[in-house]
C-alpha atoms as a PDB file:
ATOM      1  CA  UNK A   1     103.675  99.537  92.110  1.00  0.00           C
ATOM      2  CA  UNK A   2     104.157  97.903  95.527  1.00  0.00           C
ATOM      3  CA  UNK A   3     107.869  96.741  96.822  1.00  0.00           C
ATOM      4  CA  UNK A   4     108.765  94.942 100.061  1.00  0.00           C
ATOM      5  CA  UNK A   5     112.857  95.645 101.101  1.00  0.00           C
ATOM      6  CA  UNK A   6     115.368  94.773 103.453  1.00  0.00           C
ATOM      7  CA  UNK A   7     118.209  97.168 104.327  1.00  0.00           C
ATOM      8  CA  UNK A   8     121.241  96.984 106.799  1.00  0.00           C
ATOM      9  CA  UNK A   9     124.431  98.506 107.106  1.00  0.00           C
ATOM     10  CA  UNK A  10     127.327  98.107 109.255  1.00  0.00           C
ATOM     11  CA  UNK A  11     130.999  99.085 109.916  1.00  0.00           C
ATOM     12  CA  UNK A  12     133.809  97.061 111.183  1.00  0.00           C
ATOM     13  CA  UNK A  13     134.457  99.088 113.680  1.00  0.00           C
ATOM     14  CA  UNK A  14     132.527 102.181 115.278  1.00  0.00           C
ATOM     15  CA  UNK A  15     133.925 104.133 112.916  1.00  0.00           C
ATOM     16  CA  UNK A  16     135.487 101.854 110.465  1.00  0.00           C
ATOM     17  CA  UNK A  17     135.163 100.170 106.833  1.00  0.00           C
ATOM     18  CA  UNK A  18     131.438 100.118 106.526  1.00  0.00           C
ATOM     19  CA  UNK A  19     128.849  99.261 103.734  1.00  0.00           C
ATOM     20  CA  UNK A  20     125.566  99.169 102.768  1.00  0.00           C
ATOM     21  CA  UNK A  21     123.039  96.466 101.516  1.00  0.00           C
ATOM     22  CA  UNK A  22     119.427  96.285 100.451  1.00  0.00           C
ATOM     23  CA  UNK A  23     117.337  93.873  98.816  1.00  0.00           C
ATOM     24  CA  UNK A  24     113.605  94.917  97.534  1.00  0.00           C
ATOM     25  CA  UNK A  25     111.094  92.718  96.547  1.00  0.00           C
ATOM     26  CA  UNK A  26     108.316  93.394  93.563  1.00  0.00           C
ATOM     27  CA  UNK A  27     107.790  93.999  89.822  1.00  0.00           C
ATOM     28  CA  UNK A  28     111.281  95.262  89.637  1.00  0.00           C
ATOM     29  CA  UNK A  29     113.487  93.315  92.077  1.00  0.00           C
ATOM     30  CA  UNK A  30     117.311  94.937  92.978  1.00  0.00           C
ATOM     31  CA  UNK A  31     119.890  94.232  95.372  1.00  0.00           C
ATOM     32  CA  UNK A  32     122.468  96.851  96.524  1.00  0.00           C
ATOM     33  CA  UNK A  33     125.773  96.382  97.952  1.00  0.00           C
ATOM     34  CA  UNK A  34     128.113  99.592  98.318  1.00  0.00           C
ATOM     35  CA  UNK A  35     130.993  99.925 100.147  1.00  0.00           C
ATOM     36  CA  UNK A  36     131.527 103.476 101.985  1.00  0.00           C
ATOM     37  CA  UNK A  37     134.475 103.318 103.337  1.00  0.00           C
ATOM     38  CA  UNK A  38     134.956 104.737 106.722  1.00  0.00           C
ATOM     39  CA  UNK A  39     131.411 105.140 108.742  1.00  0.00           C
ATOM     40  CA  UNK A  40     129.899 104.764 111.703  1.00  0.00           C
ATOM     41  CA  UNK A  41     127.263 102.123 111.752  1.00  0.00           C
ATOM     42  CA  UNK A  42     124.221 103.999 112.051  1.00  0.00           C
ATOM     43  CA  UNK A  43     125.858 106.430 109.054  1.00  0.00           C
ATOM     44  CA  UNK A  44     126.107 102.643 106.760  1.00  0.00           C
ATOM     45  CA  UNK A  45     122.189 102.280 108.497  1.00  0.00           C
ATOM     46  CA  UNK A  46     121.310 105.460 106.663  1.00  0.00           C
ATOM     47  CA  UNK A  47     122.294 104.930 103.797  1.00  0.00           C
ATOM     48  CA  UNK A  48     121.468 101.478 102.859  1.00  0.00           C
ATOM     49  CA  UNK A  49     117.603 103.230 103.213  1.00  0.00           C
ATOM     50  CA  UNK A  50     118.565 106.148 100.890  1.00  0.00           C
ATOM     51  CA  UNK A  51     120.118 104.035  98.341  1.00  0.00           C
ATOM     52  CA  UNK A  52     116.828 101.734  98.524  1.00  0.00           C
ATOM     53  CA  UNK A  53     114.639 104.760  98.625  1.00  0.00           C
ATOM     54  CA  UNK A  54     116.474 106.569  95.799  1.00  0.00           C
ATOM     55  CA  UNK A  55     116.139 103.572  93.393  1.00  0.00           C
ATOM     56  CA  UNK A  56     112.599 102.272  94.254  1.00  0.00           C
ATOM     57  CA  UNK A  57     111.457 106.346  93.387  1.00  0.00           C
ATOM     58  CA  UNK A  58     113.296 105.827  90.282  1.00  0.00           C
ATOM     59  CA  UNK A  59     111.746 102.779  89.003  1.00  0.00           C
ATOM     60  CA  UNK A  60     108.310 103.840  89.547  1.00  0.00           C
ATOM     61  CA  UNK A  61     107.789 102.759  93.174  1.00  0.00           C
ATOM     62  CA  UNK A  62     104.676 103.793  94.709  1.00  0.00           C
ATOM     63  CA  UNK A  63     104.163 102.114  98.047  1.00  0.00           C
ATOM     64  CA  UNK A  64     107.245 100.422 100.169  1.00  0.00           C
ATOM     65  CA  UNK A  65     107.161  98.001 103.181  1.00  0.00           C
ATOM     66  CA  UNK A  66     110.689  98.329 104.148  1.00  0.00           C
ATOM     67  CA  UNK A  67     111.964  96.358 107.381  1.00  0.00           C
ATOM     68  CA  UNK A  68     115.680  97.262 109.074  1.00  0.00           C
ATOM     69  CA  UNK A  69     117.001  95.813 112.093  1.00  0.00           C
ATOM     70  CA  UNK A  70     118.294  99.225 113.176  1.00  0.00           C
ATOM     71  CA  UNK A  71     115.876 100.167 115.916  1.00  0.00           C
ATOM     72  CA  UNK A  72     117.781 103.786 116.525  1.00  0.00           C
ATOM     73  CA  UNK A  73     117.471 103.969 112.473  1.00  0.00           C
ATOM     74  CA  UNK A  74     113.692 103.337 112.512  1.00  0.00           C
ATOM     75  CA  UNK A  75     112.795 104.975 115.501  1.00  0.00           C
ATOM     76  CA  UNK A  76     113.676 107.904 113.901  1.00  0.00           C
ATOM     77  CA  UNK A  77     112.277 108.228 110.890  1.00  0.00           C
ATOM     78  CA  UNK A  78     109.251 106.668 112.631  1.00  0.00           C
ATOM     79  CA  UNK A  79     109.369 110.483 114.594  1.00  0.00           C
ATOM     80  CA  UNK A  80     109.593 108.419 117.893  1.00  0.00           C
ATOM     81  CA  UNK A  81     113.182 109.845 118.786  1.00  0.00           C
ATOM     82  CA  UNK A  82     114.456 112.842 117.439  1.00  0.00           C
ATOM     83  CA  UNK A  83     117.764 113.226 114.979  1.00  0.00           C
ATOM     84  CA  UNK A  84     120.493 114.616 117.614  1.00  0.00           C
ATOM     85  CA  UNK A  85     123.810 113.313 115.905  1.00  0.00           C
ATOM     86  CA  UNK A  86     124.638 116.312 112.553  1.00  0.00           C
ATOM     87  CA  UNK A  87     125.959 113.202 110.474  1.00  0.00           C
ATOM     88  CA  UNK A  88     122.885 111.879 110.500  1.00  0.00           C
ATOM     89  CA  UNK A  89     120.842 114.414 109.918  1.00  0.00           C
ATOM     90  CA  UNK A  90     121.323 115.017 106.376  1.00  0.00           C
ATOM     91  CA  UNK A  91     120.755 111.787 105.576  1.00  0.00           C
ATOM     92  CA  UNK A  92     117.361 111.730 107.578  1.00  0.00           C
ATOM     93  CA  UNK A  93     116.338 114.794 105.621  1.00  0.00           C
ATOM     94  CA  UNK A  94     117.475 112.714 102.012  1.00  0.00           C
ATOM     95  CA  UNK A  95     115.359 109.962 103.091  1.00  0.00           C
ATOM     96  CA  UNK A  96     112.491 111.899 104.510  1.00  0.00           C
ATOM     97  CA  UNK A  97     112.403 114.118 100.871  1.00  0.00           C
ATOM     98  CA  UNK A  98     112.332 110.159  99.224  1.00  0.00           C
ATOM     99  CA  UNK A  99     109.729 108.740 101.311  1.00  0.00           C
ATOM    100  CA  UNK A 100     107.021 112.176 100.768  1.00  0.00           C
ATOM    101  CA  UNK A 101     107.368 111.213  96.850  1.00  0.00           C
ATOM    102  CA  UNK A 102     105.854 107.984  97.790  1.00  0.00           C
ATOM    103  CA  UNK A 103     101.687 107.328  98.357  1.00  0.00           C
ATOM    104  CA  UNK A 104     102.219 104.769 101.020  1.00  0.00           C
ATOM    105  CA  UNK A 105     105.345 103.637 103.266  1.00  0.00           C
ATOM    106  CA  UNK A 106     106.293 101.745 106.509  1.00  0.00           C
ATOM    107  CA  UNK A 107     109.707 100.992 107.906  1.00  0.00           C
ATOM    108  CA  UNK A 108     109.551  98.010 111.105  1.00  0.00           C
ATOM    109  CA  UNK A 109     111.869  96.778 113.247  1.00  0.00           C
ATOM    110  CA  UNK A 110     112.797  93.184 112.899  1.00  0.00           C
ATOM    111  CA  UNK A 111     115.282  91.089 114.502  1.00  0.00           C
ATOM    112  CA  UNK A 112     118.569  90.998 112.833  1.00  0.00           C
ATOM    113  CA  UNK A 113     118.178  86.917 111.954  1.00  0.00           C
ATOM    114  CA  UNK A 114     115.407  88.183 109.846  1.00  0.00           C
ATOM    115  CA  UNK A 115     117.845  90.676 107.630  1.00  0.00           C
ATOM    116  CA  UNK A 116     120.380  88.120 106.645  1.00  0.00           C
ATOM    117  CA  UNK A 117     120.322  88.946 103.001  1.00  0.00           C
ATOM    118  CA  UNK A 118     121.256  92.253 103.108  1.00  0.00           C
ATOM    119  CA  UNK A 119     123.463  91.792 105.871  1.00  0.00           C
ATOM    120  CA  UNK A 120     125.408  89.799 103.472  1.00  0.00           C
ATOM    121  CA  UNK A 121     125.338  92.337 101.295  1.00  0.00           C
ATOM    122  CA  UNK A 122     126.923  94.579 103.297  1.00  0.00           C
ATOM    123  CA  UNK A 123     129.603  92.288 104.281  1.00  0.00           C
ATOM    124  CA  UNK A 124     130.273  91.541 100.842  1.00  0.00           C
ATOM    125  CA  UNK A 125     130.877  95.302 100.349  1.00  0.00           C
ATOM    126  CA  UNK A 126     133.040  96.205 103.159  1.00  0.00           C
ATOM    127  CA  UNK A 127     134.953  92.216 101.976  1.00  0.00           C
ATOM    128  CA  UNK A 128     135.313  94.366  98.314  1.00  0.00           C
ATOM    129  CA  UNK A 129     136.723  97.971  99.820  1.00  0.00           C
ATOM    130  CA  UNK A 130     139.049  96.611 102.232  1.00  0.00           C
END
Protein backbone atom coordinates (compact mmCIF):
# COMPACT_ATOMS: atom_id res chain seq x y z
CA UNK A 1 0.00 0.00 0.00
CA UNK A 2 1.33 3.42 -1.06
CA UNK A 3 0.83 6.72 1.31
CA UNK A 4 1.85 10.32 0.56
CA UNK A 5 2.32 12.54 4.19
CA UNK A 6 3.00 15.79 5.45
CA UNK A 7 4.69 16.31 8.83
CA UNK A 8 5.82 19.48 10.83
CA UNK A 9 6.46 20.32 14.22
CA UNK A 10 7.23 23.34 16.07
CA UNK A 11 7.68 24.95 19.55
CA UNK A 12 6.76 28.32 20.74
CA UNK A 13 9.80 29.06 21.74
CA UNK A 14 13.36 27.35 21.20
CA UNK A 15 12.66 25.34 23.81
CA UNK A 16 9.08 25.83 24.59
CA UNK A 17 5.38 24.31 24.27
CA UNK A 18 5.81 22.35 21.11
CA UNK A 19 3.68 19.80 19.06
CA UNK A 20 3.52 17.65 16.40
CA UNK A 21 1.29 17.21 13.22
CA UNK A 22 1.06 14.90 10.26
CA UNK A 23 -1.34 14.25 7.67
CA UNK A 24 -0.90 11.01 5.23
CA UNK A 25 -2.61 10.46 2.24
CA UNK A 26 -3.83 6.79 0.79
CA UNK A 27 -6.07 3.74 1.40
CA UNK A 28 -6.02 4.55 5.03
CA UNK A 29 -5.92 8.35 5.50
CA UNK A 30 -4.90 9.81 9.36
CA UNK A 31 -4.09 13.02 10.74
CA UNK A 32 -2.00 13.47 13.95
CA UNK A 33 -1.87 16.26 16.27
CA UNK A 34 0.07 15.73 19.71
CA UNK A 35 1.10 18.10 21.96
CA UNK A 36 4.68 17.46 23.71
CA UNK A 37 5.02 19.85 25.88
CA UNK A 38 8.34 21.45 26.26
CA UNK A 39 10.73 20.82 22.99
CA UNK A 40 12.93 22.25 20.90
CA UNK A 41 11.71 22.57 17.39
CA UNK A 42 13.72 20.20 15.60
CA UNK A 43 12.83 17.60 18.77
CA UNK A 44 8.62 18.46 17.68
CA UNK A 45 10.37 17.92 13.78
CA UNK A 46 11.28 14.44 14.90
CA UNK A 47 8.66 13.36 16.09
CA UNK A 48 5.85 14.38 13.95
CA UNK A 49 7.98 11.73 11.39
CA UNK A 50 8.02 8.96 14.07
CA UNK A 51 4.48 9.29 14.93
CA UNK A 52 3.71 9.19 10.99
CA UNK A 53 6.18 6.42 10.51
CA UNK A 54 4.96 4.40 13.52
CA UNK A 55 1.30 4.44 12.33
CA UNK A 56 1.72 4.06 8.50
CA UNK A 57 3.98 0.55 9.61
CA UNK A 58 1.03 -0.28 11.59
CA UNK A 59 -1.62 -0.06 9.09
CA UNK A 60 0.10 -1.98 6.53
CA UNK A 61 2.14 0.77 4.82
CA UNK A 62 4.51 -0.33 2.32
CA UNK A 63 5.94 2.58 0.40
CA UNK A 64 5.81 6.43 1.81
CA UNK A 65 6.44 9.78 -0.02
CA UNK A 66 6.71 11.91 2.96
CA UNK A 67 7.54 15.78 2.46
CA UNK A 68 8.69 18.13 5.72
CA UNK A 69 9.70 21.58 5.55
CA UNK A 70 12.50 20.90 8.04
CA UNK A 71 15.56 20.97 5.84
CA UNK A 72 18.04 20.15 9.05
CA UNK A 73 15.25 17.26 9.71
CA UNK A 74 15.56 15.84 6.16
CA UNK A 75 18.99 16.39 5.54
CA UNK A 76 19.58 14.05 8.00
CA UNK A 77 17.85 11.23 7.58
CA UNK A 78 18.66 11.83 3.89
CA UNK A 79 22.58 10.92 5.38
CA UNK A 80 23.59 14.38 3.92
CA UNK A 81 24.52 15.85 7.48
CA UNK A 82 25.27 13.82 10.26
CA UNK A 83 23.12 13.58 13.79
CA UNK A 84 25.45 15.78 16.24
CA UNK A 85 22.74 17.03 18.83
CA UNK A 86 22.11 13.48 21.64
CA UNK A 87 18.30 14.59 21.74
CA UNK A 88 18.02 13.91 18.48
CA UNK A 89 19.63 11.06 18.04
CA UNK A 90 17.35 8.63 19.47
CA UNK A 91 14.75 9.74 17.63
CA UNK A 92 16.80 9.45 14.27
CA UNK A 93 17.57 5.88 15.24
CA UNK A 94 13.36 5.30 15.99
CA UNK A 95 12.73 6.61 12.65
CA UNK A 96 15.57 5.02 10.81
CA UNK A 97 14.38 1.30 12.53
CA UNK A 98 10.59 2.53 10.95
CA UNK A 99 11.66 3.47 7.62
CA UNK A 100 14.02 -0.20 7.02
CA UNK A 101 10.46 -2.02 7.68
CA UNK A 102 9.30 -0.23 4.67
CA UNK A 103 10.05 -1.48 0.66
CA UNK A 104 10.22 2.02 -0.63
CA UNK A 105 10.54 5.65 1.05
CA UNK A 106 11.49 9.32 0.31
CA UNK A 107 11.39 12.31 2.59
CA UNK A 108 11.79 16.08 0.39
CA UNK A 109 12.12 19.31 1.36
CA UNK A 110 9.33 21.64 0.54
CA UNK A 111 8.67 25.11 1.35
CA UNK A 112 6.79 25.65 4.48
CA UNK A 113 3.53 27.30 2.40
CA UNK A 114 3.33 23.85 1.06
CA UNK A 115 2.91 22.11 4.78
CA UNK A 116 0.04 24.19 5.96
CA UNK A 117 -2.07 21.30 7.05
CA UNK A 118 0.01 19.88 9.39
CA UNK A 119 1.32 23.00 10.49
CA UNK A 120 -2.10 23.55 11.72
CA UNK A 121 -2.01 20.60 13.30
CA UNK A 122 0.63 21.35 15.30
CA UNK A 123 -0.65 24.62 16.32
CA UNK A 124 -3.77 23.14 17.26
CA UNK A 125 -1.77 20.90 19.64
CA UNK A 126 0.48 23.23 21.34
CA UNK A 127 -3.36 25.73 21.35
CA UNK A 128 -4.69 22.25 23.43
CA UNK A 129 -1.48 21.79 26.02
CA UNK A 130 -1.04 25.27 26.88
Amino acid sequence: MKGKGFVDGGARGNPGPAGAGAVLLGARPLTISKYLGKATNNVAEYTALVLLLRKAVEQGYGELEIFADSELMVRQINGQYKVKDEKLRGLYFQAAELIAKLQKFSLTHVPRAQNKEADKLVNEAIDRGC
